[in-house]
Structure formats: structure tokens, C-alpha cells
C-alpha atoms as a PDB file:
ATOM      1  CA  UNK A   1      58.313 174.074 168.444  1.00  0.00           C
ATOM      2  CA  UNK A   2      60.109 175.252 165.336  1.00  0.00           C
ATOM      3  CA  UNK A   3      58.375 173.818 162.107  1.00  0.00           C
ATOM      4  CA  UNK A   4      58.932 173.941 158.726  1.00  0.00           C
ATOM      5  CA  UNK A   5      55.346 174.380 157.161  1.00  0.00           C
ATOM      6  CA  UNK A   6      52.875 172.697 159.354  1.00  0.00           C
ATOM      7  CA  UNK A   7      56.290 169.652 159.953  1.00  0.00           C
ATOM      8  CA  UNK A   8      58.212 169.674 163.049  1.00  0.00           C
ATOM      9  CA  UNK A   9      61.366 169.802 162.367  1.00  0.00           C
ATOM     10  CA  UNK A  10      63.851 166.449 163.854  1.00  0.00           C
ATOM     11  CA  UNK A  11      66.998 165.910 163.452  1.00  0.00           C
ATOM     12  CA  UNK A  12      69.530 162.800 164.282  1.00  0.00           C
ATOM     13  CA  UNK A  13      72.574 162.477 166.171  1.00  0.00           C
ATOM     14  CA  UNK A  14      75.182 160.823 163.820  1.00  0.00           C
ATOM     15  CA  UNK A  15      77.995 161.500 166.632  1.00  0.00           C
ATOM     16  CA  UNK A  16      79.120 163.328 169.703  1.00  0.00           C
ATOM     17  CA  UNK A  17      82.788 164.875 169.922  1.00  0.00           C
ATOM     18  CA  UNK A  18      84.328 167.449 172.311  1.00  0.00           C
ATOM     19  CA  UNK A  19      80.326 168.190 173.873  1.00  0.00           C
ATOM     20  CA  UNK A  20      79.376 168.927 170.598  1.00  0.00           C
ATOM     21  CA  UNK A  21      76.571 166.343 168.742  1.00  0.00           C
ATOM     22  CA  UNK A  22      76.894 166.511 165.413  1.00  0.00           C
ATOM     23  CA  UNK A  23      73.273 166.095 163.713  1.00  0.00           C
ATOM     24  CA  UNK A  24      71.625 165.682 160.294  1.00  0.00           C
ATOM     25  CA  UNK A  25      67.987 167.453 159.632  1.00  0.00           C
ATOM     26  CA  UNK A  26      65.615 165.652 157.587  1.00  0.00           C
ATOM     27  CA  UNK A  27      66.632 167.709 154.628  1.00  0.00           C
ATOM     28  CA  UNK A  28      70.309 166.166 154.837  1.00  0.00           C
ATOM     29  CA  UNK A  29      72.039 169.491 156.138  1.00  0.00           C
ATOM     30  CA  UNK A  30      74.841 168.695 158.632  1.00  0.00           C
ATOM     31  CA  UNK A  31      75.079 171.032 162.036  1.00  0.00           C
ATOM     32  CA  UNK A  32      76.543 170.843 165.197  1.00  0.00           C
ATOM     33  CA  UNK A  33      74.624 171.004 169.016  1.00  0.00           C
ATOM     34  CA  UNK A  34      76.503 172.331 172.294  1.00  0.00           C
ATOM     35  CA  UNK A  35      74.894 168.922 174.438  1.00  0.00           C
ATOM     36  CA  UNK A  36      74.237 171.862 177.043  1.00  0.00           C
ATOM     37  CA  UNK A  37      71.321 173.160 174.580  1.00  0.00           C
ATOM     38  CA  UNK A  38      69.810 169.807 174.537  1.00  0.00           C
ATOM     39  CA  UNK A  39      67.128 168.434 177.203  1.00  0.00           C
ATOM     40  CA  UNK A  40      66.940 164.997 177.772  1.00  0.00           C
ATOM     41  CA  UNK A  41      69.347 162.138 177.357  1.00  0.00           C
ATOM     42  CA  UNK A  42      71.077 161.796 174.009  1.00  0.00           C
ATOM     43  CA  UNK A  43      73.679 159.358 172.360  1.00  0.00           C
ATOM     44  CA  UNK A  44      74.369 158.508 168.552  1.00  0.00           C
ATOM     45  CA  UNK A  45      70.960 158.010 166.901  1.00  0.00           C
ATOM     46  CA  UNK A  46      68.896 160.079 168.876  1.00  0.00           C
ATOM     47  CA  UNK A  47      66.269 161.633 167.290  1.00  0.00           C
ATOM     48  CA  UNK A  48      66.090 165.611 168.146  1.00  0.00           C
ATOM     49  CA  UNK A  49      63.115 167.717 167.968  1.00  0.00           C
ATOM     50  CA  UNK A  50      64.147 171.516 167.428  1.00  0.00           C
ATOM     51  CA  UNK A  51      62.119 174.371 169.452  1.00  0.00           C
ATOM     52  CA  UNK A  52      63.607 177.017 167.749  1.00  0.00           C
ATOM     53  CA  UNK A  53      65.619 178.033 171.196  1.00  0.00           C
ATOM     54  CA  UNK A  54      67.216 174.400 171.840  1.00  0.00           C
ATOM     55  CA  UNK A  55      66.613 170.739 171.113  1.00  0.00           C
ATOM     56  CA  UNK A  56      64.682 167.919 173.052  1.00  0.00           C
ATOM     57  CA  UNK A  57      65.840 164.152 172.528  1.00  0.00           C
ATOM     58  CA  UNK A  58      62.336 162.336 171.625  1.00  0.00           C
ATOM     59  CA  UNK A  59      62.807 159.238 172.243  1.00  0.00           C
ATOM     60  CA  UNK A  60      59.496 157.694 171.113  1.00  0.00           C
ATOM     61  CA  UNK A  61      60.374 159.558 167.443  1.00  0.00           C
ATOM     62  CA  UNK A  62      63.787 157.944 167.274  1.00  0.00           C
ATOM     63  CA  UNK A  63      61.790 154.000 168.205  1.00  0.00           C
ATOM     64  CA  UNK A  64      59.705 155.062 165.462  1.00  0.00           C
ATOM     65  CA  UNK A  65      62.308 155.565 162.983  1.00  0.00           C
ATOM     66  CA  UNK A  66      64.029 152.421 164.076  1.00  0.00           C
ATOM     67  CA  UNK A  67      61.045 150.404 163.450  1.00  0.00           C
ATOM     68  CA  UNK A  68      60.133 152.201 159.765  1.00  0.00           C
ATOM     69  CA  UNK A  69      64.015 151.466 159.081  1.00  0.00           C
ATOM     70  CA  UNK A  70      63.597 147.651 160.494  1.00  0.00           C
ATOM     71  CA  UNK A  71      60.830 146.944 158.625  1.00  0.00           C
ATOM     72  CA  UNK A  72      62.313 148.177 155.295  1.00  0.00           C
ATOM     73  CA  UNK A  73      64.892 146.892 155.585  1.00  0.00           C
ATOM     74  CA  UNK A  74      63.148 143.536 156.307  1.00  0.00           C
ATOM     75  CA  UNK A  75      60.792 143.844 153.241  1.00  0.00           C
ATOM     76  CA  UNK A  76      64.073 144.212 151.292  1.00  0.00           C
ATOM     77  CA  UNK A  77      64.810 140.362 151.934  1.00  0.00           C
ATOM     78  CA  UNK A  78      60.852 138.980 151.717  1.00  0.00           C
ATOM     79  CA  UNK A  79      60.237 137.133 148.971  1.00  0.00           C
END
């Protein structure tokens, strides 16, 4: 598992052209994928964990995210 420090280091999937995915790390850099050097199913907004020789879509990371975002976003509107 490539880390950065004692993190893991995820990307996400902002979109897939010509069987390339097109991903954003946590630190905001922008990079493409061959979708042959990625295990597991993967779409926009998958979450990618980076091994250091490939990428595995975590799913369970990218519900996570979805929730933190959700629930943000929900606070933003609570009174």
C-alpha cells in the first residue's frame, strides 16, 4: 500500500475517457489511470486506494466519503 506518512494514499475518479480515469489525490493533483491498472469495479466517484504498483476501487472508502459529504452538507441547512 503506498502511503504518504503513516496515510494511505486515495484518490477519486472525477471521469473516465478513452480507458483512461482521470483522478484527483487528496492533495488536489490531477492524474490519469489506464482502467487496466485498476482492480475492482470503478465509475465516476470511485474512491481509489494506490499500492504503489496499481490502484484498487474501495468501495466502503468512497460510502464513507459520501456520507461525511451528506452530512455536511446537511448541517449546512440545520438551523
Amino acid at each position: 500500500m503506498h502511503t504518504k506518512g503513516s496515510e494511505t494514499m486515495f484518490c477519486s475518479v472525477d471521469r473516465i475517457e478513452e480507458g483512461l480515469a482521470v483522478c484527483v489525490n487528496d492533495m488536489g493533483v490531477t492524474f490519469a489511470v489506464r482502467l487496466s491498472d485498476i482492480s475492482g469495479e470503478v465509475h465516476e466517484g470511485s474512491v481509489l486506494i494506490d499500492t504503489g504498483s496499481g490502484y484498487i476501487a474501495c468501495p466502503g472508502e468512497e460510502q464513507k466519503r459520501r456520507d461525511e459529504n451528506f452530512s455536511l452538507a446537511e448541517s449546512l441547512f440545520d438551523e
